[in-house]
PDB file of N, CA and C in Angstrom:
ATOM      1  N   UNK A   1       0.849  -1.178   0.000  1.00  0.00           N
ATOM      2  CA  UNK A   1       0.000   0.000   0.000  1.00  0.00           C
ATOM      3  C   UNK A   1       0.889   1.234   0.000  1.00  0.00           C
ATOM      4  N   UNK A   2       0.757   2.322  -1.222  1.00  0.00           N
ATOM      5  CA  UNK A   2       1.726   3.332  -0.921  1.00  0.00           C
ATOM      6  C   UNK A   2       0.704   4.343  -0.370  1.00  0.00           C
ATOM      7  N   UNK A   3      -0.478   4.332  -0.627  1.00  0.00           N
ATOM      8  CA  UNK A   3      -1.310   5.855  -0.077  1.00  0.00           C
ATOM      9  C   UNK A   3      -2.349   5.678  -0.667  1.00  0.00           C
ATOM     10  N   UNK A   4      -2.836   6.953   0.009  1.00  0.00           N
ATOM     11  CA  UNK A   4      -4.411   7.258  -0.627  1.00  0.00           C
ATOM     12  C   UNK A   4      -4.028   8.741  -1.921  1.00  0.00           C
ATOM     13  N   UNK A   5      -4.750   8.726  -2.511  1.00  0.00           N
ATOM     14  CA  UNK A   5      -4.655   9.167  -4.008  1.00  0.00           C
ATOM     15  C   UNK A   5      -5.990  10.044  -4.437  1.00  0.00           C
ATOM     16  N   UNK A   6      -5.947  11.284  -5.257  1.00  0.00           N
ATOM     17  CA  UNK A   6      -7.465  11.955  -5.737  1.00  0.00           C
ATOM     18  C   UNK A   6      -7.066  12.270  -7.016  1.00  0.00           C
ATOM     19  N   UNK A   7      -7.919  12.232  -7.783  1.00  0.00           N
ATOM     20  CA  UNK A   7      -7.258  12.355  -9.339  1.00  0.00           C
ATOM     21  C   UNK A   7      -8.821  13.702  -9.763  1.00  0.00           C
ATOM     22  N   UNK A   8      -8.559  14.747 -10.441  1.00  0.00           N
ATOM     23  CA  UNK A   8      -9.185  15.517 -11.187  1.00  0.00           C
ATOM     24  C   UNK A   8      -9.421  15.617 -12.177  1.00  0.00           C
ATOM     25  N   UNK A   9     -10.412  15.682 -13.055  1.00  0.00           N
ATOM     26  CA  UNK A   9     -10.570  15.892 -14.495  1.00  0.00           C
ATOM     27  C   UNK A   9     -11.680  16.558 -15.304  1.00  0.00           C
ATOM     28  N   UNK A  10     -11.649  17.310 -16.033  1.00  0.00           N
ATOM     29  CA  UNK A  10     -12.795  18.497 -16.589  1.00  0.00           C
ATOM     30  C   UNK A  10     -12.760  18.252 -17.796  1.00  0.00           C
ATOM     31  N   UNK A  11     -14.269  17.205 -18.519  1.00  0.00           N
ATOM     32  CA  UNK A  11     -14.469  17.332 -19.846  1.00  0.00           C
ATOM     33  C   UNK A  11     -15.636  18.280 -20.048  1.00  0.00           C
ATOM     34  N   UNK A  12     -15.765  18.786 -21.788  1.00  0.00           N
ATOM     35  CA  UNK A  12     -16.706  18.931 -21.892  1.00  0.00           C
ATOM     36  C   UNK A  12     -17.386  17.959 -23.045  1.00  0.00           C
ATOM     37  N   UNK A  13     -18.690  18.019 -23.003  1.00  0.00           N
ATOM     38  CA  UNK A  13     -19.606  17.364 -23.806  1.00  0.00           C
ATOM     39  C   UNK A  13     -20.177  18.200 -24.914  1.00  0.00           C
ATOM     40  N   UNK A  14     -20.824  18.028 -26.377  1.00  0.00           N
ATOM     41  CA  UNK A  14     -21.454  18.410 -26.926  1.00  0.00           C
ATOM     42  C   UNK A  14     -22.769  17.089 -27.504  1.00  0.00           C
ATOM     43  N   UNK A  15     -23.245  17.254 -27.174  1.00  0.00           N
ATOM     44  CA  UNK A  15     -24.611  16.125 -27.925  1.00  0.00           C
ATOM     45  C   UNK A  15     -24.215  14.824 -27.487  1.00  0.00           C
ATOM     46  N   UNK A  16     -23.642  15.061 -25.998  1.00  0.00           N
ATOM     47  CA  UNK A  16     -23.153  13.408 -25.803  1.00  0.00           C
ATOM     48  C   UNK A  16     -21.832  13.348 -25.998  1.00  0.00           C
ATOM     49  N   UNK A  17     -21.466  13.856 -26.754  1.00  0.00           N
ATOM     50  CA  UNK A  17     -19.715  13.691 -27.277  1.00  0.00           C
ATOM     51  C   UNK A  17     -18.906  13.902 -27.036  1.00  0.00           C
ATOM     52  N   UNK A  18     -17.969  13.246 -25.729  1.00  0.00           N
ATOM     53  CA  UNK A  18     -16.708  14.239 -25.868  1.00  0.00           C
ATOM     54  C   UNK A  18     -16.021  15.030 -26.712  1.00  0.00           C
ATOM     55  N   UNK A  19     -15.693  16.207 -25.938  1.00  0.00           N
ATOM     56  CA  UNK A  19     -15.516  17.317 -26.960  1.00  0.00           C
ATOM     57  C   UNK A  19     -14.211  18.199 -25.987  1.00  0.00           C
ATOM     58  N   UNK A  20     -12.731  17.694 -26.656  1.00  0.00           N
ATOM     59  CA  UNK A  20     -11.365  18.420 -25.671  1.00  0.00           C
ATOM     60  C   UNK A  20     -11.162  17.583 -25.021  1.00  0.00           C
ATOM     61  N   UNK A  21     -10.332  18.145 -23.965  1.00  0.00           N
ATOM     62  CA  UNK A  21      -9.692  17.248 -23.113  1.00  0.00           C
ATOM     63  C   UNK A  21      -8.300  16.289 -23.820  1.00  0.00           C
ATOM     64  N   UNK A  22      -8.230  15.907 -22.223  1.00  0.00           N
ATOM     65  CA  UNK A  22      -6.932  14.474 -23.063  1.00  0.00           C
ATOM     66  C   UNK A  22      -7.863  13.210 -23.570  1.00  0.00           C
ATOM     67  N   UNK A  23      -7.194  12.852 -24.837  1.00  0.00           N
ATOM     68  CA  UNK A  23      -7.710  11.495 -25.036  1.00  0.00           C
ATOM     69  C   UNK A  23      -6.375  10.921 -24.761  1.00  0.00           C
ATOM     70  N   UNK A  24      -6.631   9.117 -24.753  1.00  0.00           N
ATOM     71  CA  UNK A  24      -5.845   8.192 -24.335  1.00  0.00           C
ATOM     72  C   UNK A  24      -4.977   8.068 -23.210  1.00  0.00           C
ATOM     73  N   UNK A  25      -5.885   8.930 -22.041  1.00  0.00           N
ATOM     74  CA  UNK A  25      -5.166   8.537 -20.985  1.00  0.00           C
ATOM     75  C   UNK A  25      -5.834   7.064 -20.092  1.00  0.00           C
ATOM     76  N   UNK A  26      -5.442   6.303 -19.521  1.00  0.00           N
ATOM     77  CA  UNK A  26      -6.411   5.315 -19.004  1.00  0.00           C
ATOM     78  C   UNK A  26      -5.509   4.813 -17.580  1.00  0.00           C
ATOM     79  N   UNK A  27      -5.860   4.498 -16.410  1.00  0.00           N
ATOM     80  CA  UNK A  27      -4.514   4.252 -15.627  1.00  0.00           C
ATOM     81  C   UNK A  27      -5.099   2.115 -15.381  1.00  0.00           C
ATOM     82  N   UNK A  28      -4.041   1.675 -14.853  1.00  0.00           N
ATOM     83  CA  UNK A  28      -4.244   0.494 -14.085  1.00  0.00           C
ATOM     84  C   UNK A  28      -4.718   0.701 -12.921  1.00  0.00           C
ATOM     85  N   UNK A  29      -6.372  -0.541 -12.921  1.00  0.00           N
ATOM     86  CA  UNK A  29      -7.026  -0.427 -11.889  1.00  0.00           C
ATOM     87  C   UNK A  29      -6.345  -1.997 -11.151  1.00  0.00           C
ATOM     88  N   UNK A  30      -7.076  -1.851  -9.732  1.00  0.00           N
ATOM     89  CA  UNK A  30      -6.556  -3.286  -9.460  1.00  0.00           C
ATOM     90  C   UNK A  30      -7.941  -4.273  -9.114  1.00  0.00           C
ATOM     91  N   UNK A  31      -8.806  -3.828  -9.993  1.00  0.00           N
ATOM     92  CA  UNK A  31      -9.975  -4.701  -9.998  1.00  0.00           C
ATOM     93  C   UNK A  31     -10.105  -5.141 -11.791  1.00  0.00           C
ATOM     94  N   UNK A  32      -9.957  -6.627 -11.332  1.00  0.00           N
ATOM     95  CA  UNK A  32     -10.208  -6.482 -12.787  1.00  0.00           C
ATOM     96  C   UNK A  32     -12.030  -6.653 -13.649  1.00  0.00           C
ATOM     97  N   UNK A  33     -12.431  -6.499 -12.797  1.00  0.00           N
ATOM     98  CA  UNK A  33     -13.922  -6.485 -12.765  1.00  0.00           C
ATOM     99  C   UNK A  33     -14.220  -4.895 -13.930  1.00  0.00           C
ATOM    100  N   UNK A  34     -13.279  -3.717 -13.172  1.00  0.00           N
ATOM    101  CA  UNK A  34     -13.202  -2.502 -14.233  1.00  0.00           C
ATOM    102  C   UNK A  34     -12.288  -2.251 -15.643  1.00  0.00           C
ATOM    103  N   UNK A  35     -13.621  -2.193 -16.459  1.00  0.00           N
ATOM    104  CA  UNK A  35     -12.867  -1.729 -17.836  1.00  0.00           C
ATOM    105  C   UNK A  35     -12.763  -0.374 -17.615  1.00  0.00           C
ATOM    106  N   UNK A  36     -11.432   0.066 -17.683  1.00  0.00           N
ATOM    107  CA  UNK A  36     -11.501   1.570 -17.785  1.00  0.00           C
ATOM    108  C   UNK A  36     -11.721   1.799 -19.568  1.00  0.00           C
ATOM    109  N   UNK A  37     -11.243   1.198 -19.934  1.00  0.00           N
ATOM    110  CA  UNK A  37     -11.076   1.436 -21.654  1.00  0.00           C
ATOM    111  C   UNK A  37     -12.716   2.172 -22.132  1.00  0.00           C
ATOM    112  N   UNK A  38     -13.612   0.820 -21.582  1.00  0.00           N
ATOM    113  CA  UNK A  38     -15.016   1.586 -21.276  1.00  0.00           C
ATOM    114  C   UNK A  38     -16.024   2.437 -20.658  1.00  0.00           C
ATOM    115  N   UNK A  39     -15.070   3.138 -19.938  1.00  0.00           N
ATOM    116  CA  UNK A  39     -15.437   3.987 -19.430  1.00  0.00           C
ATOM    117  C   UNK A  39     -15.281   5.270 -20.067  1.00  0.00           C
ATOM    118  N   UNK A  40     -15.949   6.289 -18.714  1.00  0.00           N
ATOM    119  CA  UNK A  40     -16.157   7.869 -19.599  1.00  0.00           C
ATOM    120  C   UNK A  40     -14.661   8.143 -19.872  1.00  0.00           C
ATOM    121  N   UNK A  41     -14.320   9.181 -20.731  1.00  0.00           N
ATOM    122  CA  UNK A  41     -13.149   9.854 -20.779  1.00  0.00           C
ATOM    123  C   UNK A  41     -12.601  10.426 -19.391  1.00  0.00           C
ATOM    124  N   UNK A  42     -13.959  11.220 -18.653  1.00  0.00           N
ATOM    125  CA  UNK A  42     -13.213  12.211 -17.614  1.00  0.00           C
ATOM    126  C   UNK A  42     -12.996  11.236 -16.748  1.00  0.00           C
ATOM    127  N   UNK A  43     -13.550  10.427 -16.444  1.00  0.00           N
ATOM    128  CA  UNK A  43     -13.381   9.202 -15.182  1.00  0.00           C
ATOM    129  C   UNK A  43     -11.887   8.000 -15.477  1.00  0.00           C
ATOM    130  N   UNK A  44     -11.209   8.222 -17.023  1.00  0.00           N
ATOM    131  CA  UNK A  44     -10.356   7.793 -17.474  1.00  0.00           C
ATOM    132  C   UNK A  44      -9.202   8.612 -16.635  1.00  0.00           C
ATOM    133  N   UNK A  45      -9.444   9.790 -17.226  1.00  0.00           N
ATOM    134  CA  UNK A  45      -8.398  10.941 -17.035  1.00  0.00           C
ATOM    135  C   UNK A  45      -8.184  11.402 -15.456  1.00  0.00           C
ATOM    136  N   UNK A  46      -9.208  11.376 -14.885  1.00  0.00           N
ATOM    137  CA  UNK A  46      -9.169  11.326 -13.646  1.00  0.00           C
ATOM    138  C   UNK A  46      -8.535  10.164 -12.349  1.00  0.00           C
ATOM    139  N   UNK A  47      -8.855   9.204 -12.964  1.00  0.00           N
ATOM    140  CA  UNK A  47      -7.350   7.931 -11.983  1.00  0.00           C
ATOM    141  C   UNK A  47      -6.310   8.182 -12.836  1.00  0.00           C
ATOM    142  N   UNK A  48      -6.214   8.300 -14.219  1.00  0.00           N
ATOM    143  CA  UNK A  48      -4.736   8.974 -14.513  1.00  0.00           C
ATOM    144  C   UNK A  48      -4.007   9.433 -13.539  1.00  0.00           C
ATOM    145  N   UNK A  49      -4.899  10.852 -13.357  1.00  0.00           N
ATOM    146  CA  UNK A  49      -3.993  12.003 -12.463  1.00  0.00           C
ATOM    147  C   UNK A  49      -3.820  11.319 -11.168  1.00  0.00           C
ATOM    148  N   UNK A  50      -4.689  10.256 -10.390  1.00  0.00           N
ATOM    149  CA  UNK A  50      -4.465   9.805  -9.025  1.00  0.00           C
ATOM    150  C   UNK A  50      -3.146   8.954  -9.212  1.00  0.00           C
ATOM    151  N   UNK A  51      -2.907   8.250 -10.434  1.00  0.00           N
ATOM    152  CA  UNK A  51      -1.857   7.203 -10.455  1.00  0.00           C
ATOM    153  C   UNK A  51      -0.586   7.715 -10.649  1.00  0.00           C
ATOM    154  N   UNK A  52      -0.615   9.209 -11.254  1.00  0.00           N
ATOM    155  CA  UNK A  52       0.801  10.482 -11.195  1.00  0.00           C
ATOM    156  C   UNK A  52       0.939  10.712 -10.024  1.00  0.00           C
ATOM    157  N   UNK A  53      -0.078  10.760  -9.426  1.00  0.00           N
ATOM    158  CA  UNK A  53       0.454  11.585  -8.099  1.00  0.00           C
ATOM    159  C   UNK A  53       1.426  10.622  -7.246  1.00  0.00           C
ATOM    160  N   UNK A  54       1.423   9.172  -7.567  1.00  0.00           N
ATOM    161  CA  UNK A  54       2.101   8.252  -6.620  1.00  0.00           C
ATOM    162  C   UNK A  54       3.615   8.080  -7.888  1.00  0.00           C
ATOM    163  N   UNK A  55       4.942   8.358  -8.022  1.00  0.00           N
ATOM    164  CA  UNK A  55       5.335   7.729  -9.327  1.00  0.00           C
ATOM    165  C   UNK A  55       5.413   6.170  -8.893  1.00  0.00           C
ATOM    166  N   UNK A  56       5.600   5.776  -8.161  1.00  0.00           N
ATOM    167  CA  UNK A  56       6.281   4.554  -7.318  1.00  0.00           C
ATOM    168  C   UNK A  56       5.064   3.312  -7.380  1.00  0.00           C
ATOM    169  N   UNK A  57       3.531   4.001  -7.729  1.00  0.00           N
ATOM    170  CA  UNK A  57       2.446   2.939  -7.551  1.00  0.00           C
ATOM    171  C   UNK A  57       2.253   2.315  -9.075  1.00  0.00           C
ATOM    172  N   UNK A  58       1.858   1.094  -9.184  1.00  0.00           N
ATOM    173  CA  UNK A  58       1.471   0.327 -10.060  1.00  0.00           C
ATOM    174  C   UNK A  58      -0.015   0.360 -10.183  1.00  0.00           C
ATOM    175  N   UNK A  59      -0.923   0.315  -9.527  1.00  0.00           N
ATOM    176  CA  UNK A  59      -2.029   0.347 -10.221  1.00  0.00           C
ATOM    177  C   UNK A  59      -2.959   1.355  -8.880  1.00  0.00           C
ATOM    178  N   UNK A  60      -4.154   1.519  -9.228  1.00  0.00           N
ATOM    179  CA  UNK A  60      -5.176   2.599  -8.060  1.00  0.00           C
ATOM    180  C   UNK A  60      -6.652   1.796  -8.103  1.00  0.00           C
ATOM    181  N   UNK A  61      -7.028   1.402  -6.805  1.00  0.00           N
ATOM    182  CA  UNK A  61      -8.264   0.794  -6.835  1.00  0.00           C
ATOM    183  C   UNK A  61      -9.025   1.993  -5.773  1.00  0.00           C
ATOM    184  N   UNK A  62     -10.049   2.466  -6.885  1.00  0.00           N
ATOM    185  CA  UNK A  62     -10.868   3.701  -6.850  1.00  0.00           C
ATOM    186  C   UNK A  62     -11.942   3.137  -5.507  1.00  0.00           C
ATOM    187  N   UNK A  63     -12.092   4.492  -4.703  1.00  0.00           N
ATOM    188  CA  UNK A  63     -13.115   4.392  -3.549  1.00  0.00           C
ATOM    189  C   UNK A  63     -13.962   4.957  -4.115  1.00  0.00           C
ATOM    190  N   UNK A  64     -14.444   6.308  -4.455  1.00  0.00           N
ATOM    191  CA  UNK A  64     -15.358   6.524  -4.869  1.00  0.00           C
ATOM    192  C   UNK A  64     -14.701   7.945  -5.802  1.00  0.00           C
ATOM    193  N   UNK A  65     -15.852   8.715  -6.105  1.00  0.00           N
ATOM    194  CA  UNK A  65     -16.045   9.765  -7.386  1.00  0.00           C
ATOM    195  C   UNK A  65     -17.174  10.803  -6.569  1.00  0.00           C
ATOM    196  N   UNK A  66     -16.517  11.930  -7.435  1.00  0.00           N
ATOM    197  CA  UNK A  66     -17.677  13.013  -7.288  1.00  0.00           C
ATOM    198  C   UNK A  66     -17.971  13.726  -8.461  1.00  0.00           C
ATOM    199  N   UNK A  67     -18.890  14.354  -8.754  1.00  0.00           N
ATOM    200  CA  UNK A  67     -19.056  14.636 -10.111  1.00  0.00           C
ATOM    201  C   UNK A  67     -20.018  15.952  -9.594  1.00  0.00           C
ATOM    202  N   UNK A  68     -19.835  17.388 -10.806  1.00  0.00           N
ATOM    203  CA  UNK A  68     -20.068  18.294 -10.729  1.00  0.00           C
ATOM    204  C   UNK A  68     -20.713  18.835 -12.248  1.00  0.00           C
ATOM    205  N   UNK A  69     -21.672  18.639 -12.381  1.00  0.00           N
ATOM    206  CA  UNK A  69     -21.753  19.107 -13.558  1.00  0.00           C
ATOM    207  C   UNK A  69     -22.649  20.605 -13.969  1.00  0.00           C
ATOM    208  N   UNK A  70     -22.251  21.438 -14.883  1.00  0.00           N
ATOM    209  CA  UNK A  70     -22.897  22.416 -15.471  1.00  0.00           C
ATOM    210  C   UNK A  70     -23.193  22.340 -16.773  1.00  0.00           C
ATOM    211  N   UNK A  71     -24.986  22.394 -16.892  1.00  0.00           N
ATOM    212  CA  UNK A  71     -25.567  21.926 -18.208  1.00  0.00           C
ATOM    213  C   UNK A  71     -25.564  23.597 -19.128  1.00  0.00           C
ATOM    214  N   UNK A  72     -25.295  23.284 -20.430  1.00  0.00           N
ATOM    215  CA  UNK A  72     -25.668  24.271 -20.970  1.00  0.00           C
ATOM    216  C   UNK A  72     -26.372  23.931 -22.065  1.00  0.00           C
ATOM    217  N   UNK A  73     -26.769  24.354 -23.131  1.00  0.00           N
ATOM    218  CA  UNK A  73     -27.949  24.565 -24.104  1.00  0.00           C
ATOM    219  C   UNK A  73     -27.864  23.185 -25.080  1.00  0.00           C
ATOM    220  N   UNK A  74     -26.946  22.834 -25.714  1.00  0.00           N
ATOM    221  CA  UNK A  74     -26.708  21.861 -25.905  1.00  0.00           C
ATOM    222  C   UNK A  74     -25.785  20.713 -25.474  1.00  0.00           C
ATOM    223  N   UNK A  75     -25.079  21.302 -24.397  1.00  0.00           N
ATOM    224  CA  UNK A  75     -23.741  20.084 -23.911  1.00  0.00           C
ATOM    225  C   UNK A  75     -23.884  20.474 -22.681  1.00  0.00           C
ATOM    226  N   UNK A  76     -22.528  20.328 -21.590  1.00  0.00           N
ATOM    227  CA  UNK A  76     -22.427  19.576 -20.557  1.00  0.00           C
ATOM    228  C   UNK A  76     -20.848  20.167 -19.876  1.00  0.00           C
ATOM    229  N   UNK A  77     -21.019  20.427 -19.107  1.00  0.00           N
ATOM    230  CA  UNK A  77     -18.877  20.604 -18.873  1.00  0.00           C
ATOM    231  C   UNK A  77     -19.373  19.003 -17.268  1.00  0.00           C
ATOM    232  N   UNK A  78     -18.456  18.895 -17.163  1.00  0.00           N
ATOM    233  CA  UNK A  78     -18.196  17.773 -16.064  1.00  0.00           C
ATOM    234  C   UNK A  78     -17.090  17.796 -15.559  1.00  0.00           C
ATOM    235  N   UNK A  79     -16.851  18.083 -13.893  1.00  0.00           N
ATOM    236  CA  UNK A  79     -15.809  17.632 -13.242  1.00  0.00           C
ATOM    237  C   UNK A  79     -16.207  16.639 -12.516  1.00  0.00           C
ATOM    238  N   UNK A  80     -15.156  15.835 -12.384  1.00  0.00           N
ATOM    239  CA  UNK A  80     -15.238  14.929 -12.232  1.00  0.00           C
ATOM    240  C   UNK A  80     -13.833  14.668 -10.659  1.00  0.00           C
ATOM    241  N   UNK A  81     -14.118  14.364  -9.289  1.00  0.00           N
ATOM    242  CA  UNK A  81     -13.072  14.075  -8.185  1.00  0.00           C
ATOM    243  C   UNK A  81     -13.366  12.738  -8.047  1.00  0.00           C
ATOM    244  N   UNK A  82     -12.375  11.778  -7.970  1.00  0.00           N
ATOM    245  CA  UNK A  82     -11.605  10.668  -8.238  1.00  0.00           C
ATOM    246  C   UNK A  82     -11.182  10.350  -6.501  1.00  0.00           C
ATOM    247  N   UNK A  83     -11.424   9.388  -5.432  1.00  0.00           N
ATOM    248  CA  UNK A  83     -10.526   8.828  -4.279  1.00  0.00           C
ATOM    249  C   UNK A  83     -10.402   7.833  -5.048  1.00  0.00           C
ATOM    250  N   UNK A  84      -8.954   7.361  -4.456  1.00  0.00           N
ATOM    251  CA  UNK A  84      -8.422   5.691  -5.018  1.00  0.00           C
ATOM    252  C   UNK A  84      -7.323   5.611  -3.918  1.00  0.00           C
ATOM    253  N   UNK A  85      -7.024   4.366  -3.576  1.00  0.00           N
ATOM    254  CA  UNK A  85      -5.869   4.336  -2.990  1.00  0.00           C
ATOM    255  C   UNK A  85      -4.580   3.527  -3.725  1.00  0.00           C
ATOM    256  N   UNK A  86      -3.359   3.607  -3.841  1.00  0.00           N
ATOM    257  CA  UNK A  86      -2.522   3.453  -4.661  1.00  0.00           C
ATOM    258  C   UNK A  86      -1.544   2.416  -4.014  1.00  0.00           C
ATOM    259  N   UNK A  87      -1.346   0.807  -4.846  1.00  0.00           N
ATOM    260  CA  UNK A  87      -0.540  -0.024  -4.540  1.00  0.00           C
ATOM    261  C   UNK A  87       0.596  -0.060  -5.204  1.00  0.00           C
ATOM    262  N   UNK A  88       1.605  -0.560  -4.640  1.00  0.00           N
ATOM    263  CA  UNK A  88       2.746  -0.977  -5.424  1.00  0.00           C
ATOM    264  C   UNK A  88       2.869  -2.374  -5.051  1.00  0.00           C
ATOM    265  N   UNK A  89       3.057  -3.148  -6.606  1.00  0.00           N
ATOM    266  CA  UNK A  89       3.676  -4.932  -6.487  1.00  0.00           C
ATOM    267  C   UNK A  89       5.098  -4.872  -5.913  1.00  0.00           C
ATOM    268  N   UNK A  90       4.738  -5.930  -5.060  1.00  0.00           N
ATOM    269  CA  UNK A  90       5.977  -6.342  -4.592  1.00  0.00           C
ATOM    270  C   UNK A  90       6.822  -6.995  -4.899  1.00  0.00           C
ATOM    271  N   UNK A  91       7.921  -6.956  -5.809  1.00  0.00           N
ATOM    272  CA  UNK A  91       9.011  -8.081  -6.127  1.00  0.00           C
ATOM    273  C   UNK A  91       9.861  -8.569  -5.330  1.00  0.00           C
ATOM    274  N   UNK A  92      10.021 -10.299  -5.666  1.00  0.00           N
ATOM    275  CA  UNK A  92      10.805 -10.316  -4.909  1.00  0.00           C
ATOM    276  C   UNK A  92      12.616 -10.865  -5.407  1.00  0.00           C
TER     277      UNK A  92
END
């Protein structure tokens, strides 16, 4: 166990669509039950940033999320706060 971890991330939407942001960020979860691949972008980008914040951790198994959103006329902005706590494998 190296720590506890919060990852941030702000997309916006147009008609559903991500629209900006980073694409292809995705981090290692340690459930393999989660596809991140299938998941939203901002919820991608967001354990990203939790799994930077550790350099030393190998993967982040997410506690929970918060989400903030402001609708506008046709789209969406979304933030998105990320808890995870961050492991490192042990070699031996």
């Amino acid at each position: 166990y190296v720590g506890e971890v919060t990852g941030t991330a702000t997309q916006y939407y147009i008609l559903g669509i991500p629209y900006g942001g980073r694409k292809w960020h995705s981090a290692s979860t340690g459930n393999a039950l989660i596809n991140t691949q299938a998941l939203d972008r901002a919820y991608n980008n967001a354990l990203y940033d939790a799994l930077n914040q550790k350099p030393d951790a190998d993967f982040v198994l997410p506690l929970s999320s918060e989400s903030v959103t402001n609708q506008a006329f046709l789209g969406r902005k979304v933030t998105l706060n990320v808890r995870a706590k961050a492991f490192k494998i042990k070699a031996k």
